[in-house]
PDB file of N, CA and C in Angstrom:
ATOM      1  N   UNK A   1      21.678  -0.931  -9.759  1.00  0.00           N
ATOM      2  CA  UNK A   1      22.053   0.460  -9.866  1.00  0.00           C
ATOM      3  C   UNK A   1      20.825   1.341 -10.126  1.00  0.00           C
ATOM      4  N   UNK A   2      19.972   0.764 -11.049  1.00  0.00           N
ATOM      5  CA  UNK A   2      18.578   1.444 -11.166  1.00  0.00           C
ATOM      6  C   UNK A   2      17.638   1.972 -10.265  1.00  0.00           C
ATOM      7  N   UNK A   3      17.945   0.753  -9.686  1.00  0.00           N
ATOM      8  CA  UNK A   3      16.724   0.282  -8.233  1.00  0.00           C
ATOM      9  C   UNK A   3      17.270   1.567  -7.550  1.00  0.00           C
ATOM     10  N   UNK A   4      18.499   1.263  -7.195  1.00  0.00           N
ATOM     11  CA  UNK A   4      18.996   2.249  -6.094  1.00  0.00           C
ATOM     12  C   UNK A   4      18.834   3.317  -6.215  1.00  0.00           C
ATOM     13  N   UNK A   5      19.078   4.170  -7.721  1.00  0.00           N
ATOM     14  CA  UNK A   5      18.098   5.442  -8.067  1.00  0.00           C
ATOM     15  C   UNK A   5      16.875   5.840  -8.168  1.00  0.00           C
ATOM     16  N   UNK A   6      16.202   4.381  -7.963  1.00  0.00           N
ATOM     17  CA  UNK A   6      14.870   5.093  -7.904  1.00  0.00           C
ATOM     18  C   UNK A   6      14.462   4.501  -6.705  1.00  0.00           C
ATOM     19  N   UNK A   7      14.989   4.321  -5.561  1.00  0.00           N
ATOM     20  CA  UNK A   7      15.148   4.191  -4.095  1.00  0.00           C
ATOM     21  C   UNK A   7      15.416   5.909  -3.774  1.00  0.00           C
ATOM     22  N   UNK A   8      16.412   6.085  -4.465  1.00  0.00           N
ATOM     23  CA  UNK A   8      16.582   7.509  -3.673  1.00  0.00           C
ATOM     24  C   UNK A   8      16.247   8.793  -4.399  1.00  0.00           C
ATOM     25  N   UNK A   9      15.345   8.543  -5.413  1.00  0.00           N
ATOM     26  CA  UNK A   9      14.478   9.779  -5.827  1.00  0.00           C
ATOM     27  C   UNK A   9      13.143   9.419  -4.869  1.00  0.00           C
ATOM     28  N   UNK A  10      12.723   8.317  -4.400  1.00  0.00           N
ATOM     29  CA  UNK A  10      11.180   8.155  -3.877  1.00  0.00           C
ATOM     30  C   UNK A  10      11.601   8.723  -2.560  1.00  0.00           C
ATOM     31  N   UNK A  11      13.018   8.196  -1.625  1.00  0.00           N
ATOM     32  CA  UNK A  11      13.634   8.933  -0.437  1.00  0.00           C
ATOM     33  C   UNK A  11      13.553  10.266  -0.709  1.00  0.00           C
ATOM     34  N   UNK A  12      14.223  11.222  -2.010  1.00  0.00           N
ATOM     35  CA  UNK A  12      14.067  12.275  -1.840  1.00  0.00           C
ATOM     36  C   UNK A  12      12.792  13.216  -2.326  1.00  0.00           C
ATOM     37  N   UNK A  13      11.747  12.673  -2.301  1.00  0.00           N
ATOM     38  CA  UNK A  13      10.102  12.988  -2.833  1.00  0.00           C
ATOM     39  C   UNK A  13       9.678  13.020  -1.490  1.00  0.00           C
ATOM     40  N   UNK A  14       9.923  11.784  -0.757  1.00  0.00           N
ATOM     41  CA  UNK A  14       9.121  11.874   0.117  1.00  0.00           C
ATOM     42  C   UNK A  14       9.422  12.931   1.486  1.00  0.00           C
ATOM     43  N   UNK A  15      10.817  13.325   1.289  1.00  0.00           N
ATOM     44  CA  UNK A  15      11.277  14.020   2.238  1.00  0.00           C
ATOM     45  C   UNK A  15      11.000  15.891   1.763  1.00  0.00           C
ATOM     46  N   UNK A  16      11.032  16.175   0.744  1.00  0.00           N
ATOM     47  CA  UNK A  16      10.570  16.983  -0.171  1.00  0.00           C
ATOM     48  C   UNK A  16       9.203  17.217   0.565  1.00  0.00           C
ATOM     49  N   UNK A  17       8.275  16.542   0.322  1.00  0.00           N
ATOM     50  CA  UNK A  17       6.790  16.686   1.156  1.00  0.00           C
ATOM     51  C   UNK A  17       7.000  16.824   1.966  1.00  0.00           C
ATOM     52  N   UNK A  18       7.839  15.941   3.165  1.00  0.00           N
ATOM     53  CA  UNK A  18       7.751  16.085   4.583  1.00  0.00           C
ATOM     54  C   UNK A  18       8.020  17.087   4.993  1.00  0.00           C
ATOM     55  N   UNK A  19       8.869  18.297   4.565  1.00  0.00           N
ATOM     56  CA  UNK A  19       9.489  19.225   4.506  1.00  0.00           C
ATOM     57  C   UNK A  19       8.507  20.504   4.033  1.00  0.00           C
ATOM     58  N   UNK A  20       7.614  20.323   3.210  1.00  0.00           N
ATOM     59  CA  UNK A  20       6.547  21.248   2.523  1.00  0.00           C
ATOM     60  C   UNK A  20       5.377  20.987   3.561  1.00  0.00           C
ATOM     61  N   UNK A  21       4.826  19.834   4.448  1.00  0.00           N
ATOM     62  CA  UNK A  21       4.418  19.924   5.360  1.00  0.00           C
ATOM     63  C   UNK A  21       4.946  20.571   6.932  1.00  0.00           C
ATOM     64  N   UNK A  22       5.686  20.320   6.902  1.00  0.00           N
ATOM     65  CA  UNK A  22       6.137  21.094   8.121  1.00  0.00           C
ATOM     66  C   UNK A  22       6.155  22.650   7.936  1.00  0.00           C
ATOM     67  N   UNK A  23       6.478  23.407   6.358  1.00  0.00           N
ATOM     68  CA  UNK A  23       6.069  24.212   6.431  1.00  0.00           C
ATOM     69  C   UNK A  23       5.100  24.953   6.476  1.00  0.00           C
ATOM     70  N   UNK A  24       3.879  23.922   6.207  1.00  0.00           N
ATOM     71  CA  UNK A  24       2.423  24.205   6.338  1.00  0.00           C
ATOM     72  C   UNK A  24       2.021  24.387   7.560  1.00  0.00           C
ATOM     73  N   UNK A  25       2.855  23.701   8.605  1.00  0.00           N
ATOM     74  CA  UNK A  25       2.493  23.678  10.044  1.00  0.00           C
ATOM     75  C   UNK A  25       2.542  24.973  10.419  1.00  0.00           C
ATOM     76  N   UNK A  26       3.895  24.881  10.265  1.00  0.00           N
ATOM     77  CA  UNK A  26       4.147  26.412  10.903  1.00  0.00           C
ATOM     78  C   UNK A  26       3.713  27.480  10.500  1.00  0.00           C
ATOM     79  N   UNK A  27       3.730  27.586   8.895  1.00  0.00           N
ATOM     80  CA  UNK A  27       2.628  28.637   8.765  1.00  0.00           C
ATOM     81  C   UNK A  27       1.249  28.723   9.246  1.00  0.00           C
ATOM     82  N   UNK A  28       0.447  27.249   9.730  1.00  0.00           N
ATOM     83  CA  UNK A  28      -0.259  27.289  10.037  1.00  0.00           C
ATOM     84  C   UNK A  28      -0.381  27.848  11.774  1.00  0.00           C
ATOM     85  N   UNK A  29       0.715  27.138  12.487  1.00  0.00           N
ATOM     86  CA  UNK A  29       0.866  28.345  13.590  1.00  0.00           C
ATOM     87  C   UNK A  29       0.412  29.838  13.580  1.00  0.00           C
ATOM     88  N   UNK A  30       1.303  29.990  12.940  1.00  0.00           N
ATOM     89  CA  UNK A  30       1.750  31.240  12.709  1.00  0.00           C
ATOM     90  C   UNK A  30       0.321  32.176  12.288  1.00  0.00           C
ATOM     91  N   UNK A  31      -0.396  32.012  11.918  1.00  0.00           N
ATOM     92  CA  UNK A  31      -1.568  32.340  11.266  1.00  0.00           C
ATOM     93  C   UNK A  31      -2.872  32.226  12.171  1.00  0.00           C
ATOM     94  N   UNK A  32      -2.675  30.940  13.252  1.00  0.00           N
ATOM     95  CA  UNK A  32      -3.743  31.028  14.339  1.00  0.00           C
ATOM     96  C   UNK A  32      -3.473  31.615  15.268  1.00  0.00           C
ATOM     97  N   UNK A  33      -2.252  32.431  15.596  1.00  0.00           N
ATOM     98  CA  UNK A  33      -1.891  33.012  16.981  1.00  0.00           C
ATOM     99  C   UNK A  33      -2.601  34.231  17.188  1.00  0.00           C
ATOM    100  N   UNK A  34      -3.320  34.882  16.313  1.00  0.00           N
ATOM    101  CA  UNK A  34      -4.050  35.811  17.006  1.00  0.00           C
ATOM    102  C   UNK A  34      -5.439  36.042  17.176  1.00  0.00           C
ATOM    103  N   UNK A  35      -6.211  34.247  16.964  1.00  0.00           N
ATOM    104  CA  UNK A  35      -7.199  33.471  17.287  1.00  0.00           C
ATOM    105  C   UNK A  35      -7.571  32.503  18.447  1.00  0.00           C
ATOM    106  N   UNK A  36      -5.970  32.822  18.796  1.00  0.00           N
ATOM    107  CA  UNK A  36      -5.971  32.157  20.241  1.00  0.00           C
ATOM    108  C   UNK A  36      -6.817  31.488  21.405  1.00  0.00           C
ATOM    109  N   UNK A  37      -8.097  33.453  21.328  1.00  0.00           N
ATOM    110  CA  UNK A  37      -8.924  33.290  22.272  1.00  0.00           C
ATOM    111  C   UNK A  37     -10.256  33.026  21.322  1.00  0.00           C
ATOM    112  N   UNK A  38     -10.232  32.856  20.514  1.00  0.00           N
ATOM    113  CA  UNK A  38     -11.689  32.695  19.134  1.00  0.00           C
ATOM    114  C   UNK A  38     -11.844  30.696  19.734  1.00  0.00           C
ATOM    115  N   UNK A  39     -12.824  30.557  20.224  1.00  0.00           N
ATOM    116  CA  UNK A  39     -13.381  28.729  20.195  1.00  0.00           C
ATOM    117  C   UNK A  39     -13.287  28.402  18.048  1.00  0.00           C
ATOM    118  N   UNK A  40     -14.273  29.024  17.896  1.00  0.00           N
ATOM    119  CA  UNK A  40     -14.199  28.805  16.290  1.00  0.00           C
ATOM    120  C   UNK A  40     -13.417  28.930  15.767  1.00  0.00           C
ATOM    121  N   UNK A  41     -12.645  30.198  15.809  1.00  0.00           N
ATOM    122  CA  UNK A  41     -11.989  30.012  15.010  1.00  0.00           C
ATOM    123  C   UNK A  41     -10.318  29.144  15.044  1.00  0.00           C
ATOM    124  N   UNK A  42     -10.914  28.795  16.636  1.00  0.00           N
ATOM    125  CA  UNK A  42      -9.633  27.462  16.405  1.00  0.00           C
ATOM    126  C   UNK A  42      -9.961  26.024  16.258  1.00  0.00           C
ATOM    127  N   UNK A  43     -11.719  26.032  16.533  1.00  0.00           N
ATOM    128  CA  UNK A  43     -11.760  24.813  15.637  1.00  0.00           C
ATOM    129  C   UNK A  43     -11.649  24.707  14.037  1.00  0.00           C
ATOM    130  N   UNK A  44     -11.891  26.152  13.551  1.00  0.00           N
ATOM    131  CA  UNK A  44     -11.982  25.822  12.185  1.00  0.00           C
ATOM    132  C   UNK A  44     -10.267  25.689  11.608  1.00  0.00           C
ATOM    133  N   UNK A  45      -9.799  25.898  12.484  1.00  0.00           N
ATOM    134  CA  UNK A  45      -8.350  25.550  12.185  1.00  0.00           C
ATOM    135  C   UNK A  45      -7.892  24.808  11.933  1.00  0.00           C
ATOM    136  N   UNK A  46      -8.525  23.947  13.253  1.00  0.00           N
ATOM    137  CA  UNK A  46      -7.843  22.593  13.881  1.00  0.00           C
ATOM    138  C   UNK A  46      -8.528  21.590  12.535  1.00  0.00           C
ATOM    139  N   UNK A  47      -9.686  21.666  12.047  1.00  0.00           N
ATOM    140  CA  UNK A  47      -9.992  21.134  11.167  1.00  0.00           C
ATOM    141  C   UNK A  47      -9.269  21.378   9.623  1.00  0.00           C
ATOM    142  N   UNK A  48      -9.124  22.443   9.403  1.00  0.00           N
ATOM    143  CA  UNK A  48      -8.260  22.628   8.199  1.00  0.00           C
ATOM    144  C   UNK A  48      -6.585  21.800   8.200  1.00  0.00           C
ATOM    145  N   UNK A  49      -6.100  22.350   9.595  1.00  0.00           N
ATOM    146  CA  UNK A  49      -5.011  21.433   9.692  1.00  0.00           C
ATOM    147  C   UNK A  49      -5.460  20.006   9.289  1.00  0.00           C
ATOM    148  N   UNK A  50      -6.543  19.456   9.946  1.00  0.00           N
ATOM    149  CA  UNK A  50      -6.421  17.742   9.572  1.00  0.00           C
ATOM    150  C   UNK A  50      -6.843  17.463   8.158  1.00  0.00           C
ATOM    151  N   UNK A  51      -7.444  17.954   7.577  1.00  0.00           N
ATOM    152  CA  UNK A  51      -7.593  17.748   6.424  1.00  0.00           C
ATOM    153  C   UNK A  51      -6.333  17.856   5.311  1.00  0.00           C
ATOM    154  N   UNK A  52      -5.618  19.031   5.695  1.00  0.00           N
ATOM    155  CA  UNK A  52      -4.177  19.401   5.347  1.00  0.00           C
ATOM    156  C   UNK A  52      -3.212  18.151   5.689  1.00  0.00           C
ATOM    157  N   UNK A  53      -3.144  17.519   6.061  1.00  0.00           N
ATOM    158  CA  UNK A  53      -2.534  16.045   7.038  1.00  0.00           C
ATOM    159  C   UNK A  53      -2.886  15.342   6.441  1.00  0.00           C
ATOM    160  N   UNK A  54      -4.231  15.068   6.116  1.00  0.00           N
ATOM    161  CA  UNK A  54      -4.485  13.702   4.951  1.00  0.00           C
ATOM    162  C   UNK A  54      -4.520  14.608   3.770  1.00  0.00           C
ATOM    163  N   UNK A  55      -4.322  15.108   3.411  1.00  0.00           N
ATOM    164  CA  UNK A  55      -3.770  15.664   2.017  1.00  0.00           C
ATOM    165  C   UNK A  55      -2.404  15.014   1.606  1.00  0.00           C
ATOM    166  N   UNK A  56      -1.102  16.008   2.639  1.00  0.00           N
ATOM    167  CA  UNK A  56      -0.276  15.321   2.953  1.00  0.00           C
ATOM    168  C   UNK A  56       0.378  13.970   3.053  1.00  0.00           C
ATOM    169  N   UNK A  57      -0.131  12.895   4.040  1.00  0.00           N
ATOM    170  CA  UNK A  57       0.067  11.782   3.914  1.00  0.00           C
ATOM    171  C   UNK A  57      -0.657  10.799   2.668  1.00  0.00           C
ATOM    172  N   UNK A  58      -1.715  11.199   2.010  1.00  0.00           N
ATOM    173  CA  UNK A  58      -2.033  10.861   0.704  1.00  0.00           C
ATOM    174  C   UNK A  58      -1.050  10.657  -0.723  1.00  0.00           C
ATOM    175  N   UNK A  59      -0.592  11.791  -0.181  1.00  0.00           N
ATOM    176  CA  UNK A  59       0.372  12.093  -1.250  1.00  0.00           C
ATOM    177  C   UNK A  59       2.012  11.696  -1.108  1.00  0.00           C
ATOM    178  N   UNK A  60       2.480  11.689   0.169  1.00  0.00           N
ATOM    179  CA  UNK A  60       3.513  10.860   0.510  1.00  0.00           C
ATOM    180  C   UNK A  60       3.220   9.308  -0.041  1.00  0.00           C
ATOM    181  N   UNK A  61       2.075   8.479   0.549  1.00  0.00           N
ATOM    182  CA  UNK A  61       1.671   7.479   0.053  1.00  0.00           C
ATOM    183  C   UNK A  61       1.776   7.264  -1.229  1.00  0.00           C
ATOM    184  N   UNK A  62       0.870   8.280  -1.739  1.00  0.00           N
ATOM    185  CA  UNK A  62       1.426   7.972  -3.564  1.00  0.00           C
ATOM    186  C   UNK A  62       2.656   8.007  -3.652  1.00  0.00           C
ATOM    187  N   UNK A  63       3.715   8.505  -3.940  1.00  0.00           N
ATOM    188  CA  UNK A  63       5.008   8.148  -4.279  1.00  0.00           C
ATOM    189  C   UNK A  63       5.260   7.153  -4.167  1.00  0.00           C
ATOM    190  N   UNK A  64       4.784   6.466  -2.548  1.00  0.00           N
ATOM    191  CA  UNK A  64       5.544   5.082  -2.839  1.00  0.00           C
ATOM    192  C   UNK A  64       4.869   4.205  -3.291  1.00  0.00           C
ATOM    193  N   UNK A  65       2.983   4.257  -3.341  1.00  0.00           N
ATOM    194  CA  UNK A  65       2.545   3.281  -4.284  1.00  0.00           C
ATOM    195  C   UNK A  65       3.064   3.528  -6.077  1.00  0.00           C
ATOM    196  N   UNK A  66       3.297   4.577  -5.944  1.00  0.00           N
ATOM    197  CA  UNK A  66       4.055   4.704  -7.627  1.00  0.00           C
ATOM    198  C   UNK A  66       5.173   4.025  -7.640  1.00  0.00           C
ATOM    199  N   UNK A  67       6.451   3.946  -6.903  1.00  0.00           N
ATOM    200  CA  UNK A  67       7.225   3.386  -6.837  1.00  0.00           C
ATOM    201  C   UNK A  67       6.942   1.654  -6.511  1.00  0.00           C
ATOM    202  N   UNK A  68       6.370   1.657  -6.164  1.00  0.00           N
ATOM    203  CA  UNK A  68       5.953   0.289  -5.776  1.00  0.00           C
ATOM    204  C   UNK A  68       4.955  -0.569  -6.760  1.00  0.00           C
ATOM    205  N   UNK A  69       4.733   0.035  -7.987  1.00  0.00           N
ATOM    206  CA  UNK A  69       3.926  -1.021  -8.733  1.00  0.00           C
ATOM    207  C   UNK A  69       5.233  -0.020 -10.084  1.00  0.00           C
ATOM    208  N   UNK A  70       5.870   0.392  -9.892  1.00  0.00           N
ATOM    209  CA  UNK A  70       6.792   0.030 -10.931  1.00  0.00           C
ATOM    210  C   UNK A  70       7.795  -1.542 -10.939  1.00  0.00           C
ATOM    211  N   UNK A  71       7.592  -2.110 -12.033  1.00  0.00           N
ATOM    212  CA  UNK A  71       8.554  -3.360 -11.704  1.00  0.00           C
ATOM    213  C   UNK A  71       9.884  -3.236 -11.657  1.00  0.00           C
ATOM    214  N   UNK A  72      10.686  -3.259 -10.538  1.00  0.00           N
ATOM    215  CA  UNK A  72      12.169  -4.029 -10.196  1.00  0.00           C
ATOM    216  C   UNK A  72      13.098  -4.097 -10.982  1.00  0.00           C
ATOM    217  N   UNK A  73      13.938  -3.530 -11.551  1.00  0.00           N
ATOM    218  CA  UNK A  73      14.889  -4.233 -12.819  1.00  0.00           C
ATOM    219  C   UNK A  73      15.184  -5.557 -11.969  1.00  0.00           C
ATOM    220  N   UNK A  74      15.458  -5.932 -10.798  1.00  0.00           N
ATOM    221  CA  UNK A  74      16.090  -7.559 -11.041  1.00  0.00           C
ATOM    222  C   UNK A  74      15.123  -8.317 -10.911  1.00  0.00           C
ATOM    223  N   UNK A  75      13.722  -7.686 -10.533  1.00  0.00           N
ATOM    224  CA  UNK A  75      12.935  -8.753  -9.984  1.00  0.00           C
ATOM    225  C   UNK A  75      12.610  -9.000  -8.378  1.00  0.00           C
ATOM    226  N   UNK A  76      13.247  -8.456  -7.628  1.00  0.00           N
ATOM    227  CA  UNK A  76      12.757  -8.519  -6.239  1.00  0.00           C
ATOM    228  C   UNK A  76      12.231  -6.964  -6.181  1.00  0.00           C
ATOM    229  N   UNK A  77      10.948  -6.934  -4.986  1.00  0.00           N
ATOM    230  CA  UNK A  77      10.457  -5.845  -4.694  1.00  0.00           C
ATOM    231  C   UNK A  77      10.797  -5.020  -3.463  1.00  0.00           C
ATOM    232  N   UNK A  78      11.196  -4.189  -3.447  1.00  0.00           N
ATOM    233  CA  UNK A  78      11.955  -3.537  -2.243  1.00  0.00           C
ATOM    234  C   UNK A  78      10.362  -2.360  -2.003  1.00  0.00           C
ATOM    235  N   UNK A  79      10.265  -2.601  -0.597  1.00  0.00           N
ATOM    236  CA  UNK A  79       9.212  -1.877  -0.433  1.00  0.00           C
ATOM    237  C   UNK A  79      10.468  -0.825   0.722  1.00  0.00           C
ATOM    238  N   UNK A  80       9.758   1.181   0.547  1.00  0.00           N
ATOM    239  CA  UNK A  80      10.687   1.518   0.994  1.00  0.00           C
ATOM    240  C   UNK A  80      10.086   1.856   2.188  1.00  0.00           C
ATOM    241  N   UNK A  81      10.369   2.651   3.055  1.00  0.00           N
ATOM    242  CA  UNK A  81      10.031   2.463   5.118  1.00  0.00           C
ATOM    243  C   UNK A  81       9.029   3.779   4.726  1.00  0.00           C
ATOM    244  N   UNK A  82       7.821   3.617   5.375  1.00  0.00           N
ATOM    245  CA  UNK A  82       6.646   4.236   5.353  1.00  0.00           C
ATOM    246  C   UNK A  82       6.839   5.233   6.522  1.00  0.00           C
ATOM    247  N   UNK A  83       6.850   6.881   5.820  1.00  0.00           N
ATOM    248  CA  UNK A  83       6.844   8.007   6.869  1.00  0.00           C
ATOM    249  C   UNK A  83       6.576   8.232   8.153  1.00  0.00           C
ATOM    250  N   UNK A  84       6.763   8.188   9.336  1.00  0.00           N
ATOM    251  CA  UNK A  84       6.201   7.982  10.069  1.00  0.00           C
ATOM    252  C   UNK A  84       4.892   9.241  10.291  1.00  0.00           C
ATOM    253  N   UNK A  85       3.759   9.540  10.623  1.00  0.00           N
ATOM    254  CA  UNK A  85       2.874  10.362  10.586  1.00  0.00           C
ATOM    255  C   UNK A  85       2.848  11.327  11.181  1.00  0.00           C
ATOM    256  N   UNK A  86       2.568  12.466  10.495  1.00  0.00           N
ATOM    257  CA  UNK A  86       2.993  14.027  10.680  1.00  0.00           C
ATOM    258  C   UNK A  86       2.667  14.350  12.491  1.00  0.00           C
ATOM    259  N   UNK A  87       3.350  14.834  12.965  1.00  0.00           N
ATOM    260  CA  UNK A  87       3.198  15.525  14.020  1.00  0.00           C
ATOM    261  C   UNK A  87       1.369  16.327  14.264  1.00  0.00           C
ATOM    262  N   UNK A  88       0.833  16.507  14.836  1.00  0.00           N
ATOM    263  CA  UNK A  88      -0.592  16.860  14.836  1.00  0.00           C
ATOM    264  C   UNK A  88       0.045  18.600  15.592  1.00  0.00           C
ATOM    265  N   UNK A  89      -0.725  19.837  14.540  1.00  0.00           N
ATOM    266  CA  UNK A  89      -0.524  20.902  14.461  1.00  0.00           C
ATOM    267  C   UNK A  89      -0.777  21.260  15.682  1.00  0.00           C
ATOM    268  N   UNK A  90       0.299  22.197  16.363  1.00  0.00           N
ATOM    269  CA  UNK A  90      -0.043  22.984  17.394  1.00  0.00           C
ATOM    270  C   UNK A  90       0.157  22.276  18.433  1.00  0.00           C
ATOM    271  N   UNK A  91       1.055  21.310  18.231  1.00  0.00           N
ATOM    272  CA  UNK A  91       1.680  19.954  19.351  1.00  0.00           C
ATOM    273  C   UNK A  91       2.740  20.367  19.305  1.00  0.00           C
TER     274      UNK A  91
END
């Protein structure tokens, strides 16, 4: 019963982020569209986005290495399904 609650607080953490990233995306859209024709200033974008991405997936990661070196009440380790990786901005 434990496990299973803290199965679905790490489910709902990690979806929590996934969700705070996507809004980063789009704000991040949203914010290069009238740089469109700028070279720089859409590489300096494109770079902020990726760095923003491993921010992101860093921190998804932690949750579940937190969850994952907490010990088990029964003793078996349930590892939970790893996010699949953010969409790449402006895709």
């Amino acid at each position: 019963m434990q496990q299973n609650m803290q199965q679905a607080q790490v489910r709902s953490q990690v979806q929590q982020s996934q969700v705070e990233q996507q809004n980063q995306q789009a704000l991040s859209q949203n914010v290069s569209r009238p740089y469109a024709n700028n070279p720089q200033m859409q590489q300096q974008t494109n770079q902020a986005n990726a760095a923003q991405q491993r921010i992101d997936q860093a921190r998804q990661q932690s949750i579940i290495d937190r969850y994952n070196a907490a010990p088990p009440p029964s003793g078996q380790v349930v590892v939970p399904a790893t996010p699949p990786p953010a969409k790449a901005a402006g895709g």
